[in-house]
Protein backbone atom coordinates (compact mmCIF):
# COMPACT_ATOMS: atom_id res chain seq x y z
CA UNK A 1 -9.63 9.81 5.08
CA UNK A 2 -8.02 13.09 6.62
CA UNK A 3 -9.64 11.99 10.10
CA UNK A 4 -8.79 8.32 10.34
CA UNK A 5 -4.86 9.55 9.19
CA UNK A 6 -4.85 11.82 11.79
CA UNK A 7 -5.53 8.97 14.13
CA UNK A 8 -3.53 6.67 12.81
CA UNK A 9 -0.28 8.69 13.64
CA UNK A 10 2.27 6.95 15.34
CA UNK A 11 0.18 3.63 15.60
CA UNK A 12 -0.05 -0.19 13.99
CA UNK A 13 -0.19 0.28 10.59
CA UNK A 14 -3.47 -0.14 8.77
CA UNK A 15 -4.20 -1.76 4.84
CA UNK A 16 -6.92 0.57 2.95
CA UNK A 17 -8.35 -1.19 0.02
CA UNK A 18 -10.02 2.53 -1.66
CA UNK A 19 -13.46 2.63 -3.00
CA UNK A 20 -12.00 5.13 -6.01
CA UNK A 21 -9.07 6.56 -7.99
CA UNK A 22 -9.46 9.80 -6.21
CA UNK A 23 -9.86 8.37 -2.34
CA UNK A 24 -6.57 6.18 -3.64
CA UNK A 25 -5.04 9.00 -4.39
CA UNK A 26 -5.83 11.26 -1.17
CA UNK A 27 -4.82 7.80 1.42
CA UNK A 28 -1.49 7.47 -0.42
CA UNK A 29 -1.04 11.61 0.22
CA UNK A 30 -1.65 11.19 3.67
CA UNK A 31 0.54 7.55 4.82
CA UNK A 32 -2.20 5.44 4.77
CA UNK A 33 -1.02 2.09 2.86
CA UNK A 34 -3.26 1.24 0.05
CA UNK A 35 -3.56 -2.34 -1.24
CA UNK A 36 -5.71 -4.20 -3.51
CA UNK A 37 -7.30 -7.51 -2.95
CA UNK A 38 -5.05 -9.94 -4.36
CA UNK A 39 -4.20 -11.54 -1.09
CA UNK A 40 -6.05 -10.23 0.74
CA UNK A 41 -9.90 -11.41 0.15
CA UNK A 42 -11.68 -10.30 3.50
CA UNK A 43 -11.87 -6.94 4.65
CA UNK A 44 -12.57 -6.23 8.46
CA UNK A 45 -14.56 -2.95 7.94
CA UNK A 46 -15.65 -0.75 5.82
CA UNK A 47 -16.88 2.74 6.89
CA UNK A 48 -18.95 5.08 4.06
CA UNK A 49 -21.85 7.18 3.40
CA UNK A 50 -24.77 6.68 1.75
CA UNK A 51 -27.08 8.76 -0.35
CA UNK A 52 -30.01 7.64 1.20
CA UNK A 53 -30.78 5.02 3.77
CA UNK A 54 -33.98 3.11 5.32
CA UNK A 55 -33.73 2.20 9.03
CA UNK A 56 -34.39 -1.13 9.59
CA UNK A 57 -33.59 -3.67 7.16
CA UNK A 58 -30.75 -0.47 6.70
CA UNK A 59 -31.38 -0.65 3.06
CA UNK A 60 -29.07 2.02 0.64
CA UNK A 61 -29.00 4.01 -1.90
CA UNK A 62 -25.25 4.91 -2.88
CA UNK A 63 -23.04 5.89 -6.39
CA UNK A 64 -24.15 9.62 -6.81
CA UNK A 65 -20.68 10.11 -6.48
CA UNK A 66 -19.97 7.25 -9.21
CA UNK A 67 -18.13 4.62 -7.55
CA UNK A 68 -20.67 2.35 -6.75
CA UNK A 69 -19.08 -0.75 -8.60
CA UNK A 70 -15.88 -0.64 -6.51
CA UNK A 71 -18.09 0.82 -3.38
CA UNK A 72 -19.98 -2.57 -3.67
CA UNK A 73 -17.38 -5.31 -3.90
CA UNK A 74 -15.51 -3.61 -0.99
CA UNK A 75 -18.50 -4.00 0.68
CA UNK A 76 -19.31 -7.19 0.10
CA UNK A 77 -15.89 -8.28 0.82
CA UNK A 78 -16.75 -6.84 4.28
CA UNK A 79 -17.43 -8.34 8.24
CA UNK A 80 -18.98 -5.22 8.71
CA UNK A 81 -20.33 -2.35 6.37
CA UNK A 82 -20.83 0.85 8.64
CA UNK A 83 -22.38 4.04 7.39
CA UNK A 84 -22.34 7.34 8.22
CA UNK A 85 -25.43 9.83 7.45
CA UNK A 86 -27.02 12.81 8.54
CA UNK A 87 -30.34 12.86 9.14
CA UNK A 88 -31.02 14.24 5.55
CA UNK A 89 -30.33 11.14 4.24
CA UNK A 90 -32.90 9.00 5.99
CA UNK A 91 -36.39 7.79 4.64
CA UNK A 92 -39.13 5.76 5.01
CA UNK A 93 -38.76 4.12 1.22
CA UNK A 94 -35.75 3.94 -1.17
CA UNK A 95 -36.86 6.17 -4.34
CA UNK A 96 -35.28 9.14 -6.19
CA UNK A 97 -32.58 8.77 -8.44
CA UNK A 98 -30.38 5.41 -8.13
CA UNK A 99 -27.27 5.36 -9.99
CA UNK A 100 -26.80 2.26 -12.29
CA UNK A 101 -23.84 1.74 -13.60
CA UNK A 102 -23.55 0.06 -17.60
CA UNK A 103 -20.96 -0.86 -20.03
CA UNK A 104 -20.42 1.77 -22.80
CA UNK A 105 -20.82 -0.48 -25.39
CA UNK A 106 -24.31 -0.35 -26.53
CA UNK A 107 -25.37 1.31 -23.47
CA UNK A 108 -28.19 3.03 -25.12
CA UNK A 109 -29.90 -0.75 -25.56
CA UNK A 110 -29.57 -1.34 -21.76
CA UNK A 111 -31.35 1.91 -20.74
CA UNK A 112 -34.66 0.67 -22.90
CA UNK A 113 -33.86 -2.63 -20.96
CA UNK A 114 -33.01 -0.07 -17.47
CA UNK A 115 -36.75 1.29 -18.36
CA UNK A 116 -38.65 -1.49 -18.39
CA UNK A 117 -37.78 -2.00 -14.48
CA UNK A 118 -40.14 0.89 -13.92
CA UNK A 119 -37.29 4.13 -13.78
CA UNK A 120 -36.72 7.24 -15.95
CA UNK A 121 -32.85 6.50 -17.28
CA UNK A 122 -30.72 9.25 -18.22
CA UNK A 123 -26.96 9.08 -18.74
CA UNK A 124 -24.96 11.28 -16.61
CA UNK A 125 -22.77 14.04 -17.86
CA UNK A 126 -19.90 15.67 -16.44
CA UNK A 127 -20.79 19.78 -15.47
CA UNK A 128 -18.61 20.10 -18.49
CA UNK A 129 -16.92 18.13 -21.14
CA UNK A 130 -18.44 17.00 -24.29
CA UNK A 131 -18.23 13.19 -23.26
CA UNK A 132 -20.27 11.08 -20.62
CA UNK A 133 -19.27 10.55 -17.19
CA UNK A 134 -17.44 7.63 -17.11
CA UNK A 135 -16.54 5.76 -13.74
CA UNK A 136 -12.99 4.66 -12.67
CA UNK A 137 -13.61 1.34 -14.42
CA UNK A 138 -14.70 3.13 -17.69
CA UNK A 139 -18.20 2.59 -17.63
CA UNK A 140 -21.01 5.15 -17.80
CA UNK A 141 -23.99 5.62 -15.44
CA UNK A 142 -27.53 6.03 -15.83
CA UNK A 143 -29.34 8.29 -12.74
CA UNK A 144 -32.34 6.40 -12.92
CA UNK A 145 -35.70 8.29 -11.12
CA UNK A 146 -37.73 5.81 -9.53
CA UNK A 147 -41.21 6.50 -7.70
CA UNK A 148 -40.93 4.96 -3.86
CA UNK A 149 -39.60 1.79 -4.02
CA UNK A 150 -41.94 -0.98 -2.59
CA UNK A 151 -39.71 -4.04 -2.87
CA UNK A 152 -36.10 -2.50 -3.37
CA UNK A 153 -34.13 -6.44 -3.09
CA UNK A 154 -36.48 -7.19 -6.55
CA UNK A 155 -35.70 -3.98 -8.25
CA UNK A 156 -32.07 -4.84 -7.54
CA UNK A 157 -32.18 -8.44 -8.78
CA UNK A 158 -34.59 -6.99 -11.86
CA UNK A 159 -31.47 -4.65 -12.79
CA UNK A 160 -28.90 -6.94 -12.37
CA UNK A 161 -30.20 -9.37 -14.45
CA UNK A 162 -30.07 -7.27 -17.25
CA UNK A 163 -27.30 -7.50 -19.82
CA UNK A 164 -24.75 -4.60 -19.78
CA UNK A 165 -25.60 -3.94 -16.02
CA UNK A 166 -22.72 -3.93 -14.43
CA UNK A 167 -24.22 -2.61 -10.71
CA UNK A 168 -26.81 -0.32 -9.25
CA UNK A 169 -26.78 1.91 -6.45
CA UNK A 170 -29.04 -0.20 -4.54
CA UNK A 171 -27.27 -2.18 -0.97
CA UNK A 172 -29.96 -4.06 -0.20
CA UNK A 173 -29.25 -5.44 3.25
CA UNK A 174 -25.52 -5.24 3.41
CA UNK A 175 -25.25 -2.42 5.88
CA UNK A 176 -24.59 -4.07 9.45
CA UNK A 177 -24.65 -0.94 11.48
CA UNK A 178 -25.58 3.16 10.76
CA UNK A 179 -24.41 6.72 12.58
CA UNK A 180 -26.96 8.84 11.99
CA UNK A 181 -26.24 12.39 13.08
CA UNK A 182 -29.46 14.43 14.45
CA UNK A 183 -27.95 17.63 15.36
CA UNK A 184 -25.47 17.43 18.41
CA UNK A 185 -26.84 13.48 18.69
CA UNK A 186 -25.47 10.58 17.14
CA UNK A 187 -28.67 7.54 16.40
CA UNK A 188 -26.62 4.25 16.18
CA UNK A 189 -28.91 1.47 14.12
């Protein structure tokens, strides 16, 4: 946000529709104009990181940060989804922990149903507090462990079908185009 600011001085103005409270909050800090959708319902670009990404089919893995819900309709709103990695970030398979993010209300029913997909649910906490995280939309998240995942667009349509889902972590095909950094290099998928 700091970056693109910097090169926005002195030029057309640009709309930002933020992913989160706190990357609303830094935009507005630095001149950039933040809207919501209302009427706007397309989005040119959107440019993020991921927690983990398969070449490819550019499959994701994104939320650790816990605004995957707001990350995701953004996205989808999209003509283009580009992300941004290092080299850390890339794998053969999806797997590891995949943030899903559930409604607080009788959330402890939807991990048993979060389970069942084949994942170890456990509901995030803050480093301190005495309450779960909760999102920017109020909702808590559950860092599920999965094993390599084989077929990642059935795992996503498994977990979304399940009642008090509201999203997982799992962009299955939305990316259109990757930066991977590999030292001084740049990889462009």
């Amino acid at each position: 946000i700091d970056s693109l600011a910097d090169r926005l001085a002195g030029k057309p103005k640009l709309l930002a529709i933020p992913t989160s409270e706190r990357s609303k909050q830094q935009a507005r800090k630095r001149g950039i104009e933040v809207v919501n959708f209302g009427p706007i319902l397309e989005v040119d670009i959107t440019v993020d990181g991921a927690d983990q990404i398969v070449p490819g089919p550019l499959h994701l893995i994104k939320g650790l940060g816990g605004a995957l819900l707001r990350e995701k309709i953004v996205a989808a709103a999209s003509k283009e989804l580009a992300i941004i990695v290092d080299s850390s970030k890339v794998r053969a398979k999806l797997g590891g922990v995949v943030p899903v993010e559930v409604i607080q209300f009788g959330w402890e029913l939807t991990r048993g149903h979060v389970q069942a997909v084949g994942c170890d649910p456990v509901l995030r906490w803050p480093e301190t507090g005495d309450q779960p995280f909760a999102t920017d939309n109020h909702n808590y998240i559950l860092d599920c462990t999965f094993p390599d995942i084989d077929n990642p667009t059935d795992i996503e349509q498994r977990l979304s079908s399940i009642v008090g889902v509201v999203e997982s972590g799992l962009f299955i095909g939305m990316a259109t185009r990757a930066f991977i950094a590999r030292g001084s290099t740049v990889e462009t998928l």
